[in-house]
C-alpha atoms as a PDB file:
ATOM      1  CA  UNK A   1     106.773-112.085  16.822  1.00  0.00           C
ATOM      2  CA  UNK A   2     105.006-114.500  19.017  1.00  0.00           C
ATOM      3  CA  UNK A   3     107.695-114.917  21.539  1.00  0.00           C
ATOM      4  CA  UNK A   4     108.358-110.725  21.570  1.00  0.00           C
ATOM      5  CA  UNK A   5     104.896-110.351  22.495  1.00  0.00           C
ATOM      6  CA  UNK A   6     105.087-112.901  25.143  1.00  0.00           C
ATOM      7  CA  UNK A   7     108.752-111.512  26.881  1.00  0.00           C
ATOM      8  CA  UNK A   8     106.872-108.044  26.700  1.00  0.00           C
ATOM      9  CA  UNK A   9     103.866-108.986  28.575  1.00  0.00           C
ATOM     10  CA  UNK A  10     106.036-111.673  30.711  1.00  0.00           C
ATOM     11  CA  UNK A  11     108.201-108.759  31.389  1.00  0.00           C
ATOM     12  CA  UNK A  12     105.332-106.131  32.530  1.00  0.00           C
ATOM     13  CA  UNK A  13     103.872-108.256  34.483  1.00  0.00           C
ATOM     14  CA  UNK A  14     107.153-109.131  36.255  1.00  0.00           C
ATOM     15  CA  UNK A  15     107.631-105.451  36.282  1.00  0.00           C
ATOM     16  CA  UNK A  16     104.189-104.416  37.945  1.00  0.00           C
ATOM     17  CA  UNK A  17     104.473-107.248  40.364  1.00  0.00           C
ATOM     18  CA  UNK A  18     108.096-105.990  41.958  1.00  0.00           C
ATOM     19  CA  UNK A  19     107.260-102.846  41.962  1.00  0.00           C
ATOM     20  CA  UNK A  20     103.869-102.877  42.972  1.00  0.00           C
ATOM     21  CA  UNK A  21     102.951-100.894  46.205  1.00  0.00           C
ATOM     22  CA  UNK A  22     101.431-102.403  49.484  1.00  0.00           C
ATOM     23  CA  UNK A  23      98.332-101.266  50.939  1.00  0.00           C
ATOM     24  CA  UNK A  24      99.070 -99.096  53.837  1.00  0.00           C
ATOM     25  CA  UNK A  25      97.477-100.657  56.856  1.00  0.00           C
ATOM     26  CA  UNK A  26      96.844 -98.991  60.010  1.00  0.00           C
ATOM     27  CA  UNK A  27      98.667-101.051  62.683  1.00  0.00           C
ATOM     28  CA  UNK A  28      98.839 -99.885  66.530  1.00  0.00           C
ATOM     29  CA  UNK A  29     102.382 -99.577  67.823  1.00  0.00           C
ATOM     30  CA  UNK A  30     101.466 -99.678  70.950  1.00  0.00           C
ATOM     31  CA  UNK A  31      98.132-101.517  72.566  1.00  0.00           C
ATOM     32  CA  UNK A  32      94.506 -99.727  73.257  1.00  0.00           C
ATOM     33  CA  UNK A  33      94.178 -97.113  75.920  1.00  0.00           C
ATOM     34  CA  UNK A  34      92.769 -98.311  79.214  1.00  0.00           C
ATOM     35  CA  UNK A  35      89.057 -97.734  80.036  1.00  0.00           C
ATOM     36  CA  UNK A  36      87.278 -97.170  82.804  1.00  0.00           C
ATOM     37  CA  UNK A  37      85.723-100.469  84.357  1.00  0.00           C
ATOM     38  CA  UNK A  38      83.001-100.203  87.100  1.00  0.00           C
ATOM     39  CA  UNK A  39      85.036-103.480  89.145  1.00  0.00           C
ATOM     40  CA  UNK A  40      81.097-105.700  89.281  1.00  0.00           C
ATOM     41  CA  UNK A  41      81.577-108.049  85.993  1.00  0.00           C
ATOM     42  CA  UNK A  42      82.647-110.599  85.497  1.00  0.00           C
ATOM     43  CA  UNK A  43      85.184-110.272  88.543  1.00  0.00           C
ATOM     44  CA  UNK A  44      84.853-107.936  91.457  1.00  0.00           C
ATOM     45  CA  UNK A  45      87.873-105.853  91.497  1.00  0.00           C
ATOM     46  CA  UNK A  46      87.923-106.101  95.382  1.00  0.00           C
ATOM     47  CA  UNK A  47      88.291-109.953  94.712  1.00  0.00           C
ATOM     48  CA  UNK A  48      91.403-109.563  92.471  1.00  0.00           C
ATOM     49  CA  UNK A  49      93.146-106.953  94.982  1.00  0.00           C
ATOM     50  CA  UNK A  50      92.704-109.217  97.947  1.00  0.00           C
ATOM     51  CA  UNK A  51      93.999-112.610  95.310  1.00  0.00           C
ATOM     52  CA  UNK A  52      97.000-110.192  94.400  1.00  0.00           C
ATOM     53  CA  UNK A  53      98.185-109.704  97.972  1.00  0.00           C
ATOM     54  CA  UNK A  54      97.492-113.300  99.183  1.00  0.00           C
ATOM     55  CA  UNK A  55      99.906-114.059  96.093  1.00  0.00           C
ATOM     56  CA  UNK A  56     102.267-111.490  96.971  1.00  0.00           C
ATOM     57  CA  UNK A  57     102.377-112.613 100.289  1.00  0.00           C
ATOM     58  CA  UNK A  58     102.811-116.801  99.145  1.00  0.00           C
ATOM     59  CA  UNK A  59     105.597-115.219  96.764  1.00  0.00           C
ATOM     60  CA  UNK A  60     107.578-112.825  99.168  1.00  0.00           C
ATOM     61  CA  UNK A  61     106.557-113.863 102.448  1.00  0.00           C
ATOM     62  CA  UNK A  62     105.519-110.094 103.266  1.00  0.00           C
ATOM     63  CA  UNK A  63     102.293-109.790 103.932  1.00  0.00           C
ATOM     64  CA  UNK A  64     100.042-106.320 103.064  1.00  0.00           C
ATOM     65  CA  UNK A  65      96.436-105.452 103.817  1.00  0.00           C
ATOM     66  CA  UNK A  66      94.302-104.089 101.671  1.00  0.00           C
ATOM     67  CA  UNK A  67      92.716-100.333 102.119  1.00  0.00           C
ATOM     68  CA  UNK A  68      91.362 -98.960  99.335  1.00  0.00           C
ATOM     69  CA  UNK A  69      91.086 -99.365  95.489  1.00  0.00           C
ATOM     70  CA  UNK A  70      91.745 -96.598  93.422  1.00  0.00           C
ATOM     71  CA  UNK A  71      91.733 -96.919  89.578  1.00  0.00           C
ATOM     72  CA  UNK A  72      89.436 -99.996  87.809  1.00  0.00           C
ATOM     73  CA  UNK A  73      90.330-100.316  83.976  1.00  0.00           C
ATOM     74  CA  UNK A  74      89.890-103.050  81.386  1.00  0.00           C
ATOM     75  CA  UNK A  75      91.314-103.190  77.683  1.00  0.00           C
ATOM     76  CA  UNK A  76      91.130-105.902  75.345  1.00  0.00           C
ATOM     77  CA  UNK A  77      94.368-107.263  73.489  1.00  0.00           C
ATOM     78  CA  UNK A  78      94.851-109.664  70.787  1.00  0.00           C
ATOM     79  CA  UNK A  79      91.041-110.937  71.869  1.00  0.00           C
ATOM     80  CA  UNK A  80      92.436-111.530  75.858  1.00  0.00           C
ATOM     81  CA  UNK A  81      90.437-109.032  78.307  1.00  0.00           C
ATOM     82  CA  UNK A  82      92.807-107.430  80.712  1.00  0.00           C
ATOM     83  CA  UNK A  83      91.405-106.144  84.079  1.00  0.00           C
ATOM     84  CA  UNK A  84      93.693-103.586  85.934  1.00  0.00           C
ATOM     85  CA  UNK A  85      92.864-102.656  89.352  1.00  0.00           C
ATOM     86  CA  UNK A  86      95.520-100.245  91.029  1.00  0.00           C
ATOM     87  CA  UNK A  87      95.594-100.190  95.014  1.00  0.00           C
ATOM     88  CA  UNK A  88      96.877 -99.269  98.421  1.00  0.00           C
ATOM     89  CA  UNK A  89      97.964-101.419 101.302  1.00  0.00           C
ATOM     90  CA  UNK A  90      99.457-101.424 104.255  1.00  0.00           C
ATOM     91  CA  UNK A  91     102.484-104.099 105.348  1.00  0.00           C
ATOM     92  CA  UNK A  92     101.362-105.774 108.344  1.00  0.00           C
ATOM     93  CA  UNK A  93     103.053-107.982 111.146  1.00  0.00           C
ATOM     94  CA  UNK A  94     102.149-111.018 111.678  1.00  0.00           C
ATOM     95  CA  UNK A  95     101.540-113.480 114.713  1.00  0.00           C
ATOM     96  CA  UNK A  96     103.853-116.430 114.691  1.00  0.00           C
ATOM     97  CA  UNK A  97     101.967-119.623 113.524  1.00  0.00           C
ATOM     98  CA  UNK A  98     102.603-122.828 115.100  1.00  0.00           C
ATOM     99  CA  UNK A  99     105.239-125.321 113.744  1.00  0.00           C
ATOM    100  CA  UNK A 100     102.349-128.042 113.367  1.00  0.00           C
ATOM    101  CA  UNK A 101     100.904-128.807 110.772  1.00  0.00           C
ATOM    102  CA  UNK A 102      97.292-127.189 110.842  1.00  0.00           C
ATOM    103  CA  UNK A 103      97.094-124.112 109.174  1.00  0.00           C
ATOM    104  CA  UNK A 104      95.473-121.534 111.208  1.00  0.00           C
ATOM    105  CA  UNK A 105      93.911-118.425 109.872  1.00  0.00           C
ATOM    106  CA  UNK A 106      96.685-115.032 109.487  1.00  0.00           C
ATOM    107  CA  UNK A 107      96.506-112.870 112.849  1.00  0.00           C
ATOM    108  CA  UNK A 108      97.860-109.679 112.418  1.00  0.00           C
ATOM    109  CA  UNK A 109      99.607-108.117 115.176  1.00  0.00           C
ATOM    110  CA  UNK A 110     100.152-104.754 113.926  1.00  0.00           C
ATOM    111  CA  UNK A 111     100.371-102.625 110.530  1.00  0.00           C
ATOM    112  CA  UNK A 112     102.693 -99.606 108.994  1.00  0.00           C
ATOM    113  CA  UNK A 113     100.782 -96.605 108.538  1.00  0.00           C
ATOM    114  CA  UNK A 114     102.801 -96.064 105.215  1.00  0.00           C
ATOM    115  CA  UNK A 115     100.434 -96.629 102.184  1.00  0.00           C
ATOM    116  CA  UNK A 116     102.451 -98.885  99.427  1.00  0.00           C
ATOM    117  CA  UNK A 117     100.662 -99.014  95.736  1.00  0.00           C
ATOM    118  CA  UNK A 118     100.401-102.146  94.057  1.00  0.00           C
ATOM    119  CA  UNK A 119      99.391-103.178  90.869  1.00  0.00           C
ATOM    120  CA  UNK A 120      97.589-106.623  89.915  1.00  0.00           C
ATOM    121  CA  UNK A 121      96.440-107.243  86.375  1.00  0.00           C
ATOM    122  CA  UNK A 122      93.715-110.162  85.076  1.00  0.00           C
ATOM    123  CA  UNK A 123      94.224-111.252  82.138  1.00  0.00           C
ATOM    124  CA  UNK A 124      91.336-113.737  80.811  1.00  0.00           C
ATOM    125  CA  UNK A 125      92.525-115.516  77.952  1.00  0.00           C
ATOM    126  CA  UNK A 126      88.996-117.090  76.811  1.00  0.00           C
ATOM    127  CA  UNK A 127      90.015-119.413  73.793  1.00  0.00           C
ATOM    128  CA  UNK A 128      92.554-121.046  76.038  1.00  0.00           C
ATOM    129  CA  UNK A 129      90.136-121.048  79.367  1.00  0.00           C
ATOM    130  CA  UNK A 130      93.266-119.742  81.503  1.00  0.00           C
ATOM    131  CA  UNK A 131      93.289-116.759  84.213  1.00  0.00           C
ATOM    132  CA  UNK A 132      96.735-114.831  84.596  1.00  0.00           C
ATOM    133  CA  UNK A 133      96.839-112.478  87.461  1.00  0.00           C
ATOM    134  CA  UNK A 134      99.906-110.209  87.839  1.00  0.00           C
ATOM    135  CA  UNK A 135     100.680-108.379  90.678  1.00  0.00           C
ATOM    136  CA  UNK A 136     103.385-105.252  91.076  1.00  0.00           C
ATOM    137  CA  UNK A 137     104.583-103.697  93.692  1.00  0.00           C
ATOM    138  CA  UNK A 138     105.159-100.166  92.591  1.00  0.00           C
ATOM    139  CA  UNK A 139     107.445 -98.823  95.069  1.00  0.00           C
ATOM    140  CA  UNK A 140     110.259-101.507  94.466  1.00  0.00           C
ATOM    141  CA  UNK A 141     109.098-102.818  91.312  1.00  0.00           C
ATOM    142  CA  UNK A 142     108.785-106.594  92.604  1.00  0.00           C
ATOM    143  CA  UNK A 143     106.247-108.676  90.152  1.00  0.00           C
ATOM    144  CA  UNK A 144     104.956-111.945  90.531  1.00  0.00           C
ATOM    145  CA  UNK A 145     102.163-114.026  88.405  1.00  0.00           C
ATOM    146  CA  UNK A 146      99.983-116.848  88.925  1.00  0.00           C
ATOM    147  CA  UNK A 147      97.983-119.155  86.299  1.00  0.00           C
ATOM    148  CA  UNK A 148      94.827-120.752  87.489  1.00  0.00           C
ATOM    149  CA  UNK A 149      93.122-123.146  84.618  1.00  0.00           C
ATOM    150  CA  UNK A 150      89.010-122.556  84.373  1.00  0.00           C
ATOM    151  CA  UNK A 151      86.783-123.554  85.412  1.00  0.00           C
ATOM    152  CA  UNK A 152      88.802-126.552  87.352  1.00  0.00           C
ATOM    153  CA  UNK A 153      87.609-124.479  90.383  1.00  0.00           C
ATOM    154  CA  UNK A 154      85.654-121.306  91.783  1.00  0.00           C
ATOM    155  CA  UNK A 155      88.930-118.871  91.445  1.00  0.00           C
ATOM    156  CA  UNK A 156      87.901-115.963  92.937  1.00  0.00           C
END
């Protein structure tokens, strides 16, 4: 009798523990919404559009100017701060530079009137202390990224 009540209970127990149902949790298939973002704190968003096309420039060896910025948004995923900042530029000419070795400053020698959006995205990733800045060219779709490790240096 002692056994039978122990399979029983052994068995119930087995029985409530298979079948048992999870907890539905809420989980987001897809990541927040963006928000609007006023471009002051903690990085001017004029500073990140003028990074993204020096880096799109060091990347592709085309060179854009910047004219105006026209969306700011932040979101926050998986505890990294993302900082979007959508803009216009212009591709620009640019003055030959001597084959020496001194870097002079970029002369531009004339620009398209043809607006092109781009794209560049912060991301801050605070636990690790490392910046990410991606930058898109939305016409052709070209992307490039760049890491810079804080606070080695003043970034932007």
């Amino acid at each position: 009798m002692k056994y039978l009540t122990t399979s029983i209970t052994l068995a119930i127990v087995i029985f409530v523990t298979i079948n048992g149902q999870k907890q539905n949790s809420q989980k987001r298939s897809s990541p927040r919404a963006w928000k609007h973002w006023d471009g002051k704190n903690p990085f001017p968003a004029r500073e990140i559009a003028q990074n993204a096309t020096t880096l799109f420039y060091q990347r592709s060896g085309t060179y854009y100017q910047l004219v105006n910025i026209y969306s700011k948004q932040t979101r926050k995923v998986h505890g990294t701060r993302r900082y979007r900042v959508q803009f216009n530029a212009v591709k620009c000419r640019l003055k030959k530079q001597p084959k020496s070795g001194k870097k002079d400053p970029i002369r531009v020698v004339g620009c398209v009137r043809k607006n092109t959006p781009f794209e560049a995205i912060l991301r801050y990733n605070t636990p690790i202390g490392k910046l990410t800045l991606f930058v898109t060219n939305l016409l052709t779709g070209k992307s490039y990224e760049k890491i810079y490790n804080w606070p080695a240096k003043k970034i932007l």
